[in-house]
C-alpha atoms as a PDB file:
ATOM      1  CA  UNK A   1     133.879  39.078 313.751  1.00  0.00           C
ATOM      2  CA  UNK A   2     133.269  41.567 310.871  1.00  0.00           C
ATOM      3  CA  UNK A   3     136.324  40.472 309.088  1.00  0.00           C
ATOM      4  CA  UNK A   4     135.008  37.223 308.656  1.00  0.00           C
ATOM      5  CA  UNK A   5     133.039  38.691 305.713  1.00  0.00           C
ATOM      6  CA  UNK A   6     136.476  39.129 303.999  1.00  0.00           C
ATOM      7  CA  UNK A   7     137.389  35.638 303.656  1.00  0.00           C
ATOM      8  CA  UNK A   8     136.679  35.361 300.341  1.00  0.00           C
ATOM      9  CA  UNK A   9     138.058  38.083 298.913  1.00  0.00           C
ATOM     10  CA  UNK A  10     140.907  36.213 299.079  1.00  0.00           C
ATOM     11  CA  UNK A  11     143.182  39.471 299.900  1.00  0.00           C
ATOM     12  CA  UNK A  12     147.336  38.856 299.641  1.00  0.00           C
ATOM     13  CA  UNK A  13     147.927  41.867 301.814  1.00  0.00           C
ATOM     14  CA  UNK A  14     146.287  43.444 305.131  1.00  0.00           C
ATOM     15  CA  UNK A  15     146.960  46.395 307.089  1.00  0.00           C
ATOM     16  CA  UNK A  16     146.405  45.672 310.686  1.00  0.00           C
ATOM     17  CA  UNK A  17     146.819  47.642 313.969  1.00  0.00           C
ATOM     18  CA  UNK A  18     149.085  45.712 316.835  1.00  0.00           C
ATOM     19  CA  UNK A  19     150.214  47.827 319.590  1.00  0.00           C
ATOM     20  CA  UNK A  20     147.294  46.557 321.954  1.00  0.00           C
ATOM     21  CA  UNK A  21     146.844  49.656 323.700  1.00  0.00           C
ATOM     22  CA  UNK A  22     143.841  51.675 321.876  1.00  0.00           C
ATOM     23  CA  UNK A  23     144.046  48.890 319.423  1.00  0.00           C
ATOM     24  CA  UNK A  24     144.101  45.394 318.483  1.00  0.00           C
ATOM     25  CA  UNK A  25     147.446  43.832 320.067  1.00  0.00           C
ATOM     26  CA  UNK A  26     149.433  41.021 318.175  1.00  0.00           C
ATOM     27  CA  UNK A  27     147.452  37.928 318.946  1.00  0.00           C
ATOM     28  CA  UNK A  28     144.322  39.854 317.929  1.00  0.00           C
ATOM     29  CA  UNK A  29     146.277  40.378 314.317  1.00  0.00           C
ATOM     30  CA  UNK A  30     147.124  36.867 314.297  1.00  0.00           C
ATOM     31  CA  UNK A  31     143.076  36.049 314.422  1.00  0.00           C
ATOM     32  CA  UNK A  32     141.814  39.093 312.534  1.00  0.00           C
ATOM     33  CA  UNK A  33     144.816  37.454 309.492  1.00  0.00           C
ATOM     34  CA  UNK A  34     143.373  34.460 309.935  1.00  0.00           C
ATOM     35  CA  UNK A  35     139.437  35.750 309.774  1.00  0.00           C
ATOM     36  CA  UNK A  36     140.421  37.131 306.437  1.00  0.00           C
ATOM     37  CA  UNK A  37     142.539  34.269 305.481  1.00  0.00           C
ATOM     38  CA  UNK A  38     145.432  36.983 304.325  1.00  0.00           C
ATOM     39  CA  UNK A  39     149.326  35.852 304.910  1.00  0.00           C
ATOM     40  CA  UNK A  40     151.310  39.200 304.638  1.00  0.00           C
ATOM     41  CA  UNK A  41     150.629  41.378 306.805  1.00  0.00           C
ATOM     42  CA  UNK A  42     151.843  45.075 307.607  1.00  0.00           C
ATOM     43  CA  UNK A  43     151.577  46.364 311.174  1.00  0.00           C
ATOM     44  CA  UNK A  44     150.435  49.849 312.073  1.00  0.00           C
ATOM     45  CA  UNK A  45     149.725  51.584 314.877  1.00  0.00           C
ATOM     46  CA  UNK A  46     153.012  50.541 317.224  1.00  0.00           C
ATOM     47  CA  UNK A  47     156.375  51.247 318.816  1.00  0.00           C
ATOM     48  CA  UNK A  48     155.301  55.064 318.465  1.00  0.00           C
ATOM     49  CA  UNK A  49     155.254  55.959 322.498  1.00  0.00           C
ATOM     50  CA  UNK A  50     155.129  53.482 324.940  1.00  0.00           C
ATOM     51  CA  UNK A  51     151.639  52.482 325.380  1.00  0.00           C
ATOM     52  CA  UNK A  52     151.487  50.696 322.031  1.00  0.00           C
ATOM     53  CA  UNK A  53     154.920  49.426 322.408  1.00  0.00           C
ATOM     54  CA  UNK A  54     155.851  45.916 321.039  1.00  0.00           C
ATOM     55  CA  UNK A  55     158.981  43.285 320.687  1.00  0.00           C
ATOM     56  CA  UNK A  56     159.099  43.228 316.689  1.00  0.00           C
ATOM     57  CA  UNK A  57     161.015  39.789 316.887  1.00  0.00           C
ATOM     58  CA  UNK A  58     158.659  38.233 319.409  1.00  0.00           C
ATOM     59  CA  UNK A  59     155.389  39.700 317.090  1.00  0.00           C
ATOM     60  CA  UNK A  60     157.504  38.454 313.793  1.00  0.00           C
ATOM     61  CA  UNK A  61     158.036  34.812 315.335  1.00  0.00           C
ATOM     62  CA  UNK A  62     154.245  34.649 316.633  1.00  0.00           C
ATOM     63  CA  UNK A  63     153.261  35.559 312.957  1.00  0.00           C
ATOM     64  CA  UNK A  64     156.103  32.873 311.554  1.00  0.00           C
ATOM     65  CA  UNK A  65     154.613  30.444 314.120  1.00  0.00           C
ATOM     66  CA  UNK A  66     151.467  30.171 311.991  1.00  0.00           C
ATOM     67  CA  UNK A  67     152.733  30.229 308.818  1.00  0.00           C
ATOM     68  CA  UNK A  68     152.207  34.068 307.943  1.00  0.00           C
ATOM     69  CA  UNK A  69     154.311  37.267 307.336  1.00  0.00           C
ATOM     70  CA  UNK A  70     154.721  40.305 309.414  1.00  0.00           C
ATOM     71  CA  UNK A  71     156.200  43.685 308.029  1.00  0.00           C
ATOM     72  CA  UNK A  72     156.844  46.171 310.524  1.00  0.00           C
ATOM     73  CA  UNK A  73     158.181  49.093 308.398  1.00  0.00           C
ATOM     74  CA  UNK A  74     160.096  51.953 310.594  1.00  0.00           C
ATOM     75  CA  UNK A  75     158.309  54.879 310.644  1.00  0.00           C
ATOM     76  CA  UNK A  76     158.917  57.036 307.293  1.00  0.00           C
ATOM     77  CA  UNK A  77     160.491  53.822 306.418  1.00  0.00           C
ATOM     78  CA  UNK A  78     160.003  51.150 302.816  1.00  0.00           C
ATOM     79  CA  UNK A  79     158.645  47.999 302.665  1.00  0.00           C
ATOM     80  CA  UNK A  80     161.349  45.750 301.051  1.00  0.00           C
ATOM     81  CA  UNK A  81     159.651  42.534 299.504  1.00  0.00           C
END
């Protein structure tokens, strides 16, 4: 609920965590982007060993559904805007 206090900071870009193991899973990004009212959004903290593993198209399409972005760079990998 503390990310509610970022709303009006009205940020273009969040980091979030979303491979649900020791972390916040996709849905939870999906609320904490809409808590901050932020629609690009780069995931961390996934597809790095299995208990954090996630489908990127499934996460990308759950993002789409509400009208938001999802980057998921490779690791060592760019983010291409």
């Amino acid at each position: 609920m503390e990310m509610k206090l970022l709303a009006d900071l009205e940020l273009d870009w969040a980091f979030l965590p979303i491979g649900g193991h020791y972390t916040m899973d996709v849905d939870d990004a999906l609320r904490a982007a809409n808590f901050i009212q932020c629609k690009n959004v780069i995931g961390i903290h996934y597809n790095t060993f299995s208990p954090i593993s996630i489908d990127p198209e499934k996460a990308a399409s759950t993002f789409s559904a509400d009208g938001k972005k999802l980057y998921l760079p490779l690791i060592g990998g760019d983010i291409l805007l």
